[in-house]
Protein backbone atom coordinates (compact mmCIF):
# COMPACT_ATOMS: atom_id res chain seq x y z
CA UNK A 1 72.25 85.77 98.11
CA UNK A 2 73.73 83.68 100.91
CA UNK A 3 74.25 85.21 104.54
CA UNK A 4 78.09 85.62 103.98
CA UNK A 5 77.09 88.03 101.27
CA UNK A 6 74.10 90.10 103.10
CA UNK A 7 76.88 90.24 105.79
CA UNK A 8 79.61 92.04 103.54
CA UNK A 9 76.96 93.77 102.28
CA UNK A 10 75.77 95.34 105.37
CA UNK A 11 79.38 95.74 106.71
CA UNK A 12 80.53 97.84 103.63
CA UNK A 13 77.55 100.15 103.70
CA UNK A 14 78.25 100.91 107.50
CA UNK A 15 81.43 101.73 107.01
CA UNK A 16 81.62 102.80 103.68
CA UNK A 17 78.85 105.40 104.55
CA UNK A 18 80.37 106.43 108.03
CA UNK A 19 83.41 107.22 106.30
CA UNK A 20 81.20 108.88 103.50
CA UNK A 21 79.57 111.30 106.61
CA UNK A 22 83.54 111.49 108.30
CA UNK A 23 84.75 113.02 104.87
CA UNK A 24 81.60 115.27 104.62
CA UNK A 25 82.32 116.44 108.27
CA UNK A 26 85.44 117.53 107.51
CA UNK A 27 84.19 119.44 104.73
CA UNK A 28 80.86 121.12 105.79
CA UNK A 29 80.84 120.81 109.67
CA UNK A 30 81.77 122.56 112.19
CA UNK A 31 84.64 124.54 111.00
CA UNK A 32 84.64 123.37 107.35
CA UNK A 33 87.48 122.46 105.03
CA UNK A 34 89.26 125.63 106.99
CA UNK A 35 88.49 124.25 110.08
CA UNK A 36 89.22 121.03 109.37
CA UNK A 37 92.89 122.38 107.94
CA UNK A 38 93.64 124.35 110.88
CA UNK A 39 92.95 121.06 113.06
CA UNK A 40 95.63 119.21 110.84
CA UNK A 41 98.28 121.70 110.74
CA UNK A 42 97.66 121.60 114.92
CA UNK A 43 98.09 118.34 114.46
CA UNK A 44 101.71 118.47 112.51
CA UNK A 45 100.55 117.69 108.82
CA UNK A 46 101.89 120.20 107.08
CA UNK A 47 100.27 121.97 104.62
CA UNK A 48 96.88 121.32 106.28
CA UNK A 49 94.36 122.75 103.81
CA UNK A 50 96.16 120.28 101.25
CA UNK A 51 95.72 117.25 103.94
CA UNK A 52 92.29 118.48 104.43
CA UNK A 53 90.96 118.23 100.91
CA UNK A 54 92.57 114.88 100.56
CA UNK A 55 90.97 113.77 103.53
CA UNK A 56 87.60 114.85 102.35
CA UNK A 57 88.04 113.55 98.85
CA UNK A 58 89.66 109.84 100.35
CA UNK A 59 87.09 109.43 102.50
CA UNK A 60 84.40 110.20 100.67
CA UNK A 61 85.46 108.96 97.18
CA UNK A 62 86.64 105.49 99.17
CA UNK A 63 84.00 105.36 101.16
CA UNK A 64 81.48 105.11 98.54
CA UNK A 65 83.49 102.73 96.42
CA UNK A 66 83.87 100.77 99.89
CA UNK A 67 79.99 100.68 100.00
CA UNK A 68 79.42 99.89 96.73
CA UNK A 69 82.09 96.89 96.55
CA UNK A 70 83.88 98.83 93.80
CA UNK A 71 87.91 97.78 94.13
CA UNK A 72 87.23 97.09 97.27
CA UNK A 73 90.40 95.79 98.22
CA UNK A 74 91.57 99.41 97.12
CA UNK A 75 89.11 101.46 98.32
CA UNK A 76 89.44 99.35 101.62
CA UNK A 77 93.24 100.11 101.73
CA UNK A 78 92.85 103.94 101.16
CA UNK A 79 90.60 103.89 104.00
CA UNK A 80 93.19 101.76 106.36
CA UNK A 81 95.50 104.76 105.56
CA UNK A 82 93.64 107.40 107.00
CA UNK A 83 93.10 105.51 109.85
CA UNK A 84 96.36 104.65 110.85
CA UNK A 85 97.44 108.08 110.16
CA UNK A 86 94.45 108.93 112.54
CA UNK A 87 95.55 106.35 115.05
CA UNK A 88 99.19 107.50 115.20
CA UNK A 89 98.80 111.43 114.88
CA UNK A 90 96.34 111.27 117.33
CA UNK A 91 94.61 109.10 119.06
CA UNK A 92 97.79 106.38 119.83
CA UNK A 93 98.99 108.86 122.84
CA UNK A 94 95.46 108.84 124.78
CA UNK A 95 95.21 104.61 125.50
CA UNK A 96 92.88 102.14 123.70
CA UNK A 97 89.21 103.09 124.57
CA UNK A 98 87.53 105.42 122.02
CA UNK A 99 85.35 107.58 125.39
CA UNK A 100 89.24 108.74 126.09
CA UNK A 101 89.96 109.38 122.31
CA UNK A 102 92.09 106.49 121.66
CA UNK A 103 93.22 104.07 119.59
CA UNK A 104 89.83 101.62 119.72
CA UNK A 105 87.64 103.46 116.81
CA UNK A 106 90.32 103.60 114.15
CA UNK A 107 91.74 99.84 115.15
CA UNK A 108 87.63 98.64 114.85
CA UNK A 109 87.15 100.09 111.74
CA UNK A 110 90.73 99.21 110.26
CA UNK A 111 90.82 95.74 110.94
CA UNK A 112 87.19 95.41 109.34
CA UNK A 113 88.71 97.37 106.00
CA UNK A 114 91.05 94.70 106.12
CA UNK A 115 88.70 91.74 106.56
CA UNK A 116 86.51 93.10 104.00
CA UNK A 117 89.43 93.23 101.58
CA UNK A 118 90.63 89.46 102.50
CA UNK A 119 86.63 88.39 101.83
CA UNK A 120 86.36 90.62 98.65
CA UNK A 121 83.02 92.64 97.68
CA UNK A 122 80.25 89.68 98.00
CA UNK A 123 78.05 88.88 95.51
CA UNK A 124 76.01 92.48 96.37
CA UNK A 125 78.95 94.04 94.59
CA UNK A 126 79.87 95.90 91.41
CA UNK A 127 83.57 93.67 92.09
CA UNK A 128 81.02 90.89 91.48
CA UNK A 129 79.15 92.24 88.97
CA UNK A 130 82.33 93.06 87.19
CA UNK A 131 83.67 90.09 87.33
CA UNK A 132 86.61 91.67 89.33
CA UNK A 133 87.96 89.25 91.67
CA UNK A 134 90.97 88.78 93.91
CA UNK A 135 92.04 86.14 95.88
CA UNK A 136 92.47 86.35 99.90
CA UNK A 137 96.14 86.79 99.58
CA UNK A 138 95.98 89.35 97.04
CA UNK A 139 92.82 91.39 98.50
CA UNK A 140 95.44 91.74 102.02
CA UNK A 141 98.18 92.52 99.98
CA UNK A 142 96.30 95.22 97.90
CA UNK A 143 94.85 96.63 101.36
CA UNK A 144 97.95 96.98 103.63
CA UNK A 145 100.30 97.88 100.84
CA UNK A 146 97.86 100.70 99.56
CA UNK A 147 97.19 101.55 103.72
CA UNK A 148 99.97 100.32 105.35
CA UNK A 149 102.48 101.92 102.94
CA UNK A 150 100.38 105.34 102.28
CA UNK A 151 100.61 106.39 105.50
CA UNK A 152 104.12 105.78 106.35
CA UNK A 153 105.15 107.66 103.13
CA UNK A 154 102.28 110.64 104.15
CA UNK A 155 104.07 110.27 107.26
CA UNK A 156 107.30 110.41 106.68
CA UNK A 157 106.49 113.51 103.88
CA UNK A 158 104.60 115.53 105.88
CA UNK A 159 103.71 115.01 109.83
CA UNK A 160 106.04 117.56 111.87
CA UNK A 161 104.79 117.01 115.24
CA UNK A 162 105.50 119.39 118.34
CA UNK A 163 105.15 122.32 116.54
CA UNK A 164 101.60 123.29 117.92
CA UNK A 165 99.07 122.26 120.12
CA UNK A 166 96.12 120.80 118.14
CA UNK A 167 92.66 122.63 118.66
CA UNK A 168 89.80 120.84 119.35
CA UNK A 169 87.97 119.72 116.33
């Protein structure tokens, strides 16, 4: 395995198993999946339990695909989603650095979903294994229409913002 493919590899287990643990969170931390829902509908995505589940099941579901170099382009692009949704329903109004809550975590970890998609799986994947491959062009197209259009439609459908003051998760 060449270093470009122990890189991918080690790139899409970080973040395929931080968003595995992020998913998790929202389902058995804290407040749970209630919790969690209650923090959404604060939020303005309306209905929250519903938003909450998906959440847990995107982010977990993707994230392991993600990791595992399984579609990545479209595991990748499910991921992007949630975090622009993230980055606009929350953290775009408190600046760029993540200490203030702001747009710096979700912008990290989206434009690495994005290279990741562009580079494909690496030979350390089951794309690879599969003999499921996409070119550049079609791995970026796959990941911001997926992400990119996901979350304007979820946005469009179902964020109502002003109507309550989000609780802190």
């Amino acid at each position: 395995m060449h270093a470009f493919d122990t890189t991918l590899l080690i790139v899409r287990l970080t973040v395929g198993l931080t968003m595995v643990a992020h998913g998790w969170n929202h389902a058995f931390g804290g407040g749970r999946l209630a919790g969690t829902a209650g923090w959404f509908e604060g939020l303005g995505l309306r209905p929250g339990r519903v938003h909450a589940l998906m959440s847990v099941l995107v982010e977990t579901g993707c994230g392991i695909a993600f990791a595992a170099g399984f579609l990545t382009p479209a595991a990748a692009g499910a991921l992007l989603g949630t975090m622009i949704v993230a980055g606009v329903i929350e953290h775009r109004t408190h600046g760029f650095f993540v200490f203030r809550n702001g747009v710096e975590y979700v912008l990290m970890i989206g434009l690495v979903l994005i290279a990741v998609a562009v580079s494909g799986g690496g030979a350390a994947s089951v794309d690879e294994a599969a003999d499921l491959h996409l070119g550049a062009w079609a791995g970026f197209a796959v990941c911001a229409g997926i992400g990119v259009g996901g979350s304007v439609l979820l946005l469009a459908a179902c964020w109502r913002p002003g109507r309550a003051t989000a609780p802190t998760p």
